[in-house]
Protein backbone atom coordinates (compact mmCIF):
# COMPACT_ATOMS: atom_id res chain seq x y z
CA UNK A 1 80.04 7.08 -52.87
CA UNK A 2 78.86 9.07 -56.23
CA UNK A 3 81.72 8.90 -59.01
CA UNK A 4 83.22 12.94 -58.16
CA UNK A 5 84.64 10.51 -54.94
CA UNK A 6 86.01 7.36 -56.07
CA UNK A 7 89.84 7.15 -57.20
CA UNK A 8 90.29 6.47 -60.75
CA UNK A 9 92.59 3.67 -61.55
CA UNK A 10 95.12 2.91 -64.88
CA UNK A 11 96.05 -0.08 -65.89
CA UNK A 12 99.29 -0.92 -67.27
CA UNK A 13 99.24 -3.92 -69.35
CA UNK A 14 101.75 -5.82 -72.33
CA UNK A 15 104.10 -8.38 -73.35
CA UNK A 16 107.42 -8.69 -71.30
CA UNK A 17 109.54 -5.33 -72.41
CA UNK A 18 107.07 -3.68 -74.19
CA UNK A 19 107.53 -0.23 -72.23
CA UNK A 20 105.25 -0.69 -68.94
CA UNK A 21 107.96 0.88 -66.46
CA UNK A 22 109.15 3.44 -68.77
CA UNK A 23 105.30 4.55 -69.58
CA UNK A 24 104.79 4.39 -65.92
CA UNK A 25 107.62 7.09 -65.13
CA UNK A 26 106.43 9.16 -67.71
CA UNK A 27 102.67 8.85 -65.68
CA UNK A 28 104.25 9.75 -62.84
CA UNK A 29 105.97 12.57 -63.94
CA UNK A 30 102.86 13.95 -65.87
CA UNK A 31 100.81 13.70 -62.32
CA UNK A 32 103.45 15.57 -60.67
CA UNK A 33 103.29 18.13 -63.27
CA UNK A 34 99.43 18.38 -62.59
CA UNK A 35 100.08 18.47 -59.27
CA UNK A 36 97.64 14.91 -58.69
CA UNK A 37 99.08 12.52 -55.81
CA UNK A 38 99.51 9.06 -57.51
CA UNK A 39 98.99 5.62 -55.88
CA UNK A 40 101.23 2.71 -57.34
CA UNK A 41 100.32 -0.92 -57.39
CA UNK A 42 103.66 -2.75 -59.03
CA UNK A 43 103.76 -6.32 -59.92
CA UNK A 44 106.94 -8.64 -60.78
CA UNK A 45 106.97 -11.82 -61.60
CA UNK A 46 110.43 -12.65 -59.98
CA UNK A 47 111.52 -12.17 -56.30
CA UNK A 48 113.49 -9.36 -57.01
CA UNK A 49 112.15 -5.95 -57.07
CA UNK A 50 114.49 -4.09 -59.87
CA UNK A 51 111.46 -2.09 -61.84
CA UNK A 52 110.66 -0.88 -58.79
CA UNK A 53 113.85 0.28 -57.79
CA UNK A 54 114.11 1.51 -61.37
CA UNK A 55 110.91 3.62 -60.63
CA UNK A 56 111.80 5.04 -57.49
CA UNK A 57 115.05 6.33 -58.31
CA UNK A 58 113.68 7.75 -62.26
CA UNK A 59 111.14 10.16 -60.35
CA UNK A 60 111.79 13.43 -58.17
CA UNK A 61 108.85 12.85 -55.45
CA UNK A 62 107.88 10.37 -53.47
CA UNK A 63 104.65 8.33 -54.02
CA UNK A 64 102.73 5.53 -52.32
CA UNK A 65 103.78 2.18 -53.86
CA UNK A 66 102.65 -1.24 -53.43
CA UNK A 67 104.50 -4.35 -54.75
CA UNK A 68 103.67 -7.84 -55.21
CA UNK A 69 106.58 -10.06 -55.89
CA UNK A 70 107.48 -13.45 -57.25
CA UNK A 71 104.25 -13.87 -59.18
CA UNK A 72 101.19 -12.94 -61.45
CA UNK A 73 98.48 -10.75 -60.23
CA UNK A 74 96.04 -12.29 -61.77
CA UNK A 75 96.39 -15.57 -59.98
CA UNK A 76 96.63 -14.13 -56.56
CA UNK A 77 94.18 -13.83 -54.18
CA UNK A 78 91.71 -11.30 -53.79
CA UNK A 79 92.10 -10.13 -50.58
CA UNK A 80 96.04 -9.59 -51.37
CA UNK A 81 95.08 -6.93 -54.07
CA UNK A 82 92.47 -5.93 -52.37
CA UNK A 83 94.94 -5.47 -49.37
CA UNK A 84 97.21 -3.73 -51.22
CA UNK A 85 94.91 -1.51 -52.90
CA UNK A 86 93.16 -0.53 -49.42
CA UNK A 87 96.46 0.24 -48.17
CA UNK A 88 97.05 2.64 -51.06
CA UNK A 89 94.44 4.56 -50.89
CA UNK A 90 95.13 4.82 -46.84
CA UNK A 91 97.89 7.26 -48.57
CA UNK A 92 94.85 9.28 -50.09
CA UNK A 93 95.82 9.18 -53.51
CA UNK A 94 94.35 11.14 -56.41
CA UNK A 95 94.78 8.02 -58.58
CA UNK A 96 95.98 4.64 -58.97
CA UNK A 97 98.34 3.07 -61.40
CA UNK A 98 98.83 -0.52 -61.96
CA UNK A 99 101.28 -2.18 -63.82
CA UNK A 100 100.62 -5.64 -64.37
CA UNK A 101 103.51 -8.26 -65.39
CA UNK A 102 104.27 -9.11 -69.03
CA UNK A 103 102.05 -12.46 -68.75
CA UNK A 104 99.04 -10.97 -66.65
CA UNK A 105 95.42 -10.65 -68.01
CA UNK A 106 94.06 -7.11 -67.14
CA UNK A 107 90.20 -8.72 -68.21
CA UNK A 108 90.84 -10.65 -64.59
CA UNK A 109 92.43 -7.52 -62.71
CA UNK A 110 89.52 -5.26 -63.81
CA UNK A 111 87.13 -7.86 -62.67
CA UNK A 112 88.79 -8.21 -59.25
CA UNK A 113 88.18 -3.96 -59.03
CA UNK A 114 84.31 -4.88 -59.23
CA UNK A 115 84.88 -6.50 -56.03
CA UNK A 116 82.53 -5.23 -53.10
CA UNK A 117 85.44 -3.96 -51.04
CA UNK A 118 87.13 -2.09 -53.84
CA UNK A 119 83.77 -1.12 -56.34
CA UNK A 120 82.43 1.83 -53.85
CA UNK A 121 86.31 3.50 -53.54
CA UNK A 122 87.54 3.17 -57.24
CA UNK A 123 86.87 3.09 -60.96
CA UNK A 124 88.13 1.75 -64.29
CA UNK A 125 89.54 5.11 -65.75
CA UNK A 126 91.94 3.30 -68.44
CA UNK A 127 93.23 0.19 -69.59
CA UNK A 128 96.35 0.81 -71.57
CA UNK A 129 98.08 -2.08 -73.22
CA UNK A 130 101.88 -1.67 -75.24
CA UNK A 131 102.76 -3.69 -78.08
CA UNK A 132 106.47 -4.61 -78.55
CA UNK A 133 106.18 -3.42 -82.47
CA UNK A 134 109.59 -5.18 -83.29
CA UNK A 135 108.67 -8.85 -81.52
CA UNK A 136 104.92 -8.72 -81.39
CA UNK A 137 104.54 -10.73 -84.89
CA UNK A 138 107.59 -13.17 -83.76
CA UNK A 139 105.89 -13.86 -80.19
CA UNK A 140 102.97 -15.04 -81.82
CA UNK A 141 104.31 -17.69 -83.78
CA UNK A 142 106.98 -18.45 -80.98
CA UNK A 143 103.61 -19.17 -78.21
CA UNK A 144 101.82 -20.97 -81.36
CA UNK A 145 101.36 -24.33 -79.00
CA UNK A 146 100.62 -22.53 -75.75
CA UNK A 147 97.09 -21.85 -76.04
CA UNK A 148 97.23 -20.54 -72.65
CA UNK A 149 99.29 -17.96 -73.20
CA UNK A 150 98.36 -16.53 -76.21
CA UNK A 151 94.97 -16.29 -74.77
CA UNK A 152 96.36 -13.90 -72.32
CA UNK A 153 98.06 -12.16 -74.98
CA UNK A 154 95.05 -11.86 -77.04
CA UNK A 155 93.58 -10.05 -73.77
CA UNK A 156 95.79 -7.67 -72.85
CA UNK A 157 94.90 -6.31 -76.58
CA UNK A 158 91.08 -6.61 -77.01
CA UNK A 159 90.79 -5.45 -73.10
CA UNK A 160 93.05 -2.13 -73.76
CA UNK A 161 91.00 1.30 -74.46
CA UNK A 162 94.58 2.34 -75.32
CA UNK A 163 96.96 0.54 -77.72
CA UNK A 164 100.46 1.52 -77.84
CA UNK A 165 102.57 0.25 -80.39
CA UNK A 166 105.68 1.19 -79.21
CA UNK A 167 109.28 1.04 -80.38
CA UNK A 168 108.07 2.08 -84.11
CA UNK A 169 111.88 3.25 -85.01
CA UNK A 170 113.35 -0.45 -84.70
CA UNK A 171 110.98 -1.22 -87.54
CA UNK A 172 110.27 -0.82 -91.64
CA UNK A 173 106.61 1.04 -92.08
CA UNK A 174 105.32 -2.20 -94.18
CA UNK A 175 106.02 -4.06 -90.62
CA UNK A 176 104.38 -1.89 -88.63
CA UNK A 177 101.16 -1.78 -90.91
CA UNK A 178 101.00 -5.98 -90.12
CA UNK A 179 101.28 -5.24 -86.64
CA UNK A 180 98.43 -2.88 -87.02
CA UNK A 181 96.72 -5.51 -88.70
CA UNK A 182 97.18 -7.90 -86.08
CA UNK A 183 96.32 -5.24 -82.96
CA UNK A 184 93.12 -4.16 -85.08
CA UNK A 185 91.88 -8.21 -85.55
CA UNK A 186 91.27 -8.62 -81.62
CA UNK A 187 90.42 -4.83 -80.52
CA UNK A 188 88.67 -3.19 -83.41
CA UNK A 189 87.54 -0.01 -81.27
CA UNK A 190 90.51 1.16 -79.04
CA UNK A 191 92.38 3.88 -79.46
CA UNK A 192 95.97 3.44 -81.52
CA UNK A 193 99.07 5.17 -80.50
CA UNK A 194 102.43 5.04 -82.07
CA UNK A 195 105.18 5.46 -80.01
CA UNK A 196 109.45 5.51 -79.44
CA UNK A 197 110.01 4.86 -76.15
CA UNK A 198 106.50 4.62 -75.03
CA UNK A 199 105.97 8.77 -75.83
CA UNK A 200 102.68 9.58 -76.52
CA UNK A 201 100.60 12.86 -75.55
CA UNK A 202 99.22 12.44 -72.03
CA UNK A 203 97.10 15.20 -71.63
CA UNK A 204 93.85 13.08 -72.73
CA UNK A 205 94.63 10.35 -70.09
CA UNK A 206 94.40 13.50 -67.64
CA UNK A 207 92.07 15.72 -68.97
CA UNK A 208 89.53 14.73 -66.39
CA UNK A 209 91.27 13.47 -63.13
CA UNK A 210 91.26 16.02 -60.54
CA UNK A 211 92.40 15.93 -56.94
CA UNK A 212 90.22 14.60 -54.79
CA UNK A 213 91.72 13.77 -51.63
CA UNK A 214 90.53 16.64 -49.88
CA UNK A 215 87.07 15.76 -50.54
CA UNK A 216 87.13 11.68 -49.82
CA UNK A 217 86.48 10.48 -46.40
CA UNK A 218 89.05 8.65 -44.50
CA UNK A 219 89.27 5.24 -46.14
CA UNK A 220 88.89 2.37 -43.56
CA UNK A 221 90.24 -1.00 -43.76
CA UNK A 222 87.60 -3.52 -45.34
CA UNK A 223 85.89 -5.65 -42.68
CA UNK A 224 87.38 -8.34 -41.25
CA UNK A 225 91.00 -7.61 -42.37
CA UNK A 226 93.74 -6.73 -40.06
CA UNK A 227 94.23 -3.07 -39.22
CA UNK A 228 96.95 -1.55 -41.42
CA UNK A 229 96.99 2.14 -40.23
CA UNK A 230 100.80 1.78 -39.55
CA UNK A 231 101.91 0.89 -43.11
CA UNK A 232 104.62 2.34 -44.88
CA UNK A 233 103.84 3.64 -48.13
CA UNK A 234 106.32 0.99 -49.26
CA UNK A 235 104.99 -1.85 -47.80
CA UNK A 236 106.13 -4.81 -50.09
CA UNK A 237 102.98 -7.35 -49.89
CA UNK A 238 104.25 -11.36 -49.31
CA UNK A 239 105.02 -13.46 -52.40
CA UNK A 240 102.52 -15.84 -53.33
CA UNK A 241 102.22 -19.22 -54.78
CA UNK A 242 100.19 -20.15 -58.54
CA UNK A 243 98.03 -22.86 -58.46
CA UNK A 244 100.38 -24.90 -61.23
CA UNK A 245 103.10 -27.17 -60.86
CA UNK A 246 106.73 -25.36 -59.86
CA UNK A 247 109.68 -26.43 -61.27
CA UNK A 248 113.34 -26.63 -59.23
CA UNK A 249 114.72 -23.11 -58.88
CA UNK A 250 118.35 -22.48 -59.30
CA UNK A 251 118.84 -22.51 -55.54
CA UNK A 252 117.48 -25.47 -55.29
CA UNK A 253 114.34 -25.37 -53.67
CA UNK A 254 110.74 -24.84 -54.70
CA UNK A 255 109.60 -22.17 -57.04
CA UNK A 256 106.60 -20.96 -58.73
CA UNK A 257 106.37 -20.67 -62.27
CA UNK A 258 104.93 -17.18 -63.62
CA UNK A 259 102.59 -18.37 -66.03
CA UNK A 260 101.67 -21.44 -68.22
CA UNK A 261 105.35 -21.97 -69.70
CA UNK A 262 106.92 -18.45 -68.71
CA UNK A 263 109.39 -18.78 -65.95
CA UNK A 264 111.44 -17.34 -63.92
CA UNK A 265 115.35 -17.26 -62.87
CA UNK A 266 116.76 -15.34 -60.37
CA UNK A 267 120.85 -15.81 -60.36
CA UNK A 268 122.75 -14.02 -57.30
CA UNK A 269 126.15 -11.73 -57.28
CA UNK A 270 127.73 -12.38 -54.34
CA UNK A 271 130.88 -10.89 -55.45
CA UNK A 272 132.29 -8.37 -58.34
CA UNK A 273 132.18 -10.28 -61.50
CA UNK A 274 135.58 -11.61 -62.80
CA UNK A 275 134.28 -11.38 -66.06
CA UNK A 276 134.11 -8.32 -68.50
CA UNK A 277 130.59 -7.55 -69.03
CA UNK A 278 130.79 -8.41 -73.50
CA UNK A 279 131.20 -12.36 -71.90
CA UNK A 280 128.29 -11.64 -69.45
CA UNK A 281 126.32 -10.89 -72.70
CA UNK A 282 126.92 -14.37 -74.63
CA UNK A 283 126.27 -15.98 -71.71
CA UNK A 284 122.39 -14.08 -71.73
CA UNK A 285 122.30 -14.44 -75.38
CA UNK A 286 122.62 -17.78 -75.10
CA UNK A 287 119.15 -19.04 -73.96
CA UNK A 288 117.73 -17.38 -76.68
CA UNK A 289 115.23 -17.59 -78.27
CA UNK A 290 113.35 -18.69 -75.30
CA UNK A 291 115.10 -15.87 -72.94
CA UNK A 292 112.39 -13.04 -73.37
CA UNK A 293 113.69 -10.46 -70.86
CA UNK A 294 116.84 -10.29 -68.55
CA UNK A 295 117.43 -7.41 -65.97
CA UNK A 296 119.38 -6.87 -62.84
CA UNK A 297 122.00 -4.88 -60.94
CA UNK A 298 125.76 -6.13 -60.88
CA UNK A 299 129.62 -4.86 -60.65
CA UNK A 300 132.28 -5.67 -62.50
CA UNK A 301 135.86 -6.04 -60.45
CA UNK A 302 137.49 -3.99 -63.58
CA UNK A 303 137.66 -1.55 -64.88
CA UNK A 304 135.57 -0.03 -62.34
CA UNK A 305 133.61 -1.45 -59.53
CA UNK A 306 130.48 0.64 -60.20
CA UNK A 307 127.17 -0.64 -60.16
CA UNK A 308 125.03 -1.01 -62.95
CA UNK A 309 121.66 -1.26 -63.75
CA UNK A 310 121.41 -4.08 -67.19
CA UNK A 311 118.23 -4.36 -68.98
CA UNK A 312 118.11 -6.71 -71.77
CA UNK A 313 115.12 -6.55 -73.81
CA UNK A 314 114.04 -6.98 -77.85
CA UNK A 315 117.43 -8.69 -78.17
CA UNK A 316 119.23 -5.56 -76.95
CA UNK A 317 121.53 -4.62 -74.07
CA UNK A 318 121.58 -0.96 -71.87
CA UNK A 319 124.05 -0.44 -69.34
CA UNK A 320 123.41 2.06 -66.94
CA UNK A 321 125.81 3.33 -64.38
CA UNK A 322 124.14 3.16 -60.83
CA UNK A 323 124.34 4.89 -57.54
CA UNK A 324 123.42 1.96 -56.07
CA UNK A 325 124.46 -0.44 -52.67
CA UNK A 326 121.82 -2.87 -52.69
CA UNK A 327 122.02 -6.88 -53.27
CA UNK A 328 123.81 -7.68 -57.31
CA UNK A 329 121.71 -10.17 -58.78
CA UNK A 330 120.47 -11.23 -62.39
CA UNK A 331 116.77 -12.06 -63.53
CA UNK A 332 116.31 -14.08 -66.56
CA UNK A 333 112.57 -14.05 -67.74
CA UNK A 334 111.99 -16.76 -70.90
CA UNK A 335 109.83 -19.58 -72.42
CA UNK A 336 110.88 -23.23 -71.56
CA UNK A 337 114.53 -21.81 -70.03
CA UNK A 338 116.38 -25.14 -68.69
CA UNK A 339 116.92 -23.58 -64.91
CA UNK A 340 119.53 -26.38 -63.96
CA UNK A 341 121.38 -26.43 -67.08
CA UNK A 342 121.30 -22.26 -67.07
CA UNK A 343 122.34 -22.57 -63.08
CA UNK A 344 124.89 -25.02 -63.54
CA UNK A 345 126.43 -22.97 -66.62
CA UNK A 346 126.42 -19.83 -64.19
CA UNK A 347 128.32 -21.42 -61.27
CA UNK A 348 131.25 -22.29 -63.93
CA UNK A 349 130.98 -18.63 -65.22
CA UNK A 350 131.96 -16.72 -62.07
């Protein structure tokens, strides 16, 4: 298959809360625009899905979407993204998008696109990586003695054709000139964007993606896989286990770590929360500095019993009223975080 037929791909990489999601809506609204059918590959590191959720409900059409759950991408197997990404492109997309989680290293995703199965259907059209500009400086010292990590850090920048240093109003122009600095010493050549709220022109990232799903031939499963002509377009693919050590989760049983020292907490709602939500927010705070990122949906028994959508990230809360029935959970994402300890503390908290 000549390049006029494959299916471009995008990849979505950064730190935890740099703007992936909210540069992914915006993707997906700029397709729609342009009338192109996009294919979406999601990955989160916990077991709930709330940036997908988030996705689905920020955008007017529907759109194939794949997630992988409760772990990195770039430690699962191939034939699970290869799966996933054959069963995209069953929906005869016009192009893929892939956001990666915060602690993923694209320079392993786009090697698993080179695979045999995947290298005749797609291509490498972008790798775009955002840059917290408020914590990008602090991170660095903060994952000083994880030389894992900040390996993987160093790769989502020198990988990225696109750098995005978003969230340039929280900071003082001499700040964002060392985080320049920084982004510059490990990508010299890729293209620099500044950005609030990860807006940046689009129409270059566009400019030469055209639909195509007129013109490619059916897409067939990849030989010796199972047949999966009876997906939905939603099809969440199975969890998946890292290779490291796993810690106690707060339910008690086994569960994997993201990556290196990152983990994961996922705390349930069963009920309205007693609480008002200003004590909810101490008890986040809390585990900082090692709490990176915290998200999830929950309802408060007064004044209202509405749900809401919280997203804390960069040290700040947003509250968003939700029209939403689903499970109430929390998701704390951090460095180190003592899961019994944060757990326990929870339990006495309701």
């Amino acid at each position: 298959m000549n390049m006029a037929m494959k299916i471009p791909v995008v990849v979505l990489s950064g730190f935890l809360g740099s703007g992936k999601t909210t540069l992914l809506i915006k993707l997906l609204e700029e397709a729609a625009a342009r009338g192109l059918k996009p294919g979406v590959l999601m990955n989160e590191l916990g077991k709930s899905d709330i940036d997908g959720e988030l996705v689905s409900r920020s955008t007017s059409t529907r759109f194939p979407l794949e997630k992988m759950l409760d772990g990195c991408i770039c430690c699962t197997k191939k034939d699970e993204i290869q799966a996933a990404l054959t069963g995209l492109l069953q929906q005869d997309p016009d192009l893929l998008l892939l956001e990666l989680t915060g602690v993923a290293n694209p320079e392993e995703i786009v090697e698993q696109l080179a695979e045999p199965g995947l290298l005749s259907k797609l291509y490498l059209h972008r790798v775009i990586t955002l840059v917290d500009a408020e914590h990008a400086l602090e991170y660095n010292s903060l994952f000083a003695s994880d030389k894992q990590l900040v390996r993987t850090l160093r790769s989502q920048l020198s990988a990225a054709d696109d750098l995005i240093i978003n969230k340039t109003d929280l900071i003082p122009p001499v700040h964002s000139g060392k985080v320049t600095e920084m982004v510059r010493k490990y990508n010299a050549e890729g293209q620099v964007h500044y950005a609030v709220n990860a807006n940046i022109p689009l129409a270059s990232l566009f400019s030469t993606i055209r639909p195509v799903s007129r013109r490619l031939p059916q897409v067939t499963a990849a030989a010796g896989s199972s047949s999966r002509g009876s997906r939905s377009p939603f099809q969440i693919v199975q969890p998946h286990q890292h290779l490291t050590a796993t810690p106690t989760s707060a339910s008690g049983g086994e569960a994997p770590t993201s990556y290196s020292r990152i983990n994961t907490i996922s705390l349930p709602i069963r009920e309205p929360l007693q609480i008002p939500a200003s004590k909810l927010e101490r008890f986040i705070k809390k585990w900082s500095p090692g709490l990176l990122r915290a998200k999830g949906y929950v309802r408060f028994s007064q004044p209202k019993k509405s749900a809401y959508l919280m997203q804390y990230s960069g040290k700040r809360f947003n509250w968003e009223a939700m029209d939403y029935d689903g499970p109430l959970y929390l998701v704390l994402i951090g460095y180190r975080l003592p899961e019994p300890l944060i757990a326990e503390e929870w339990a006495m908290l309701r």
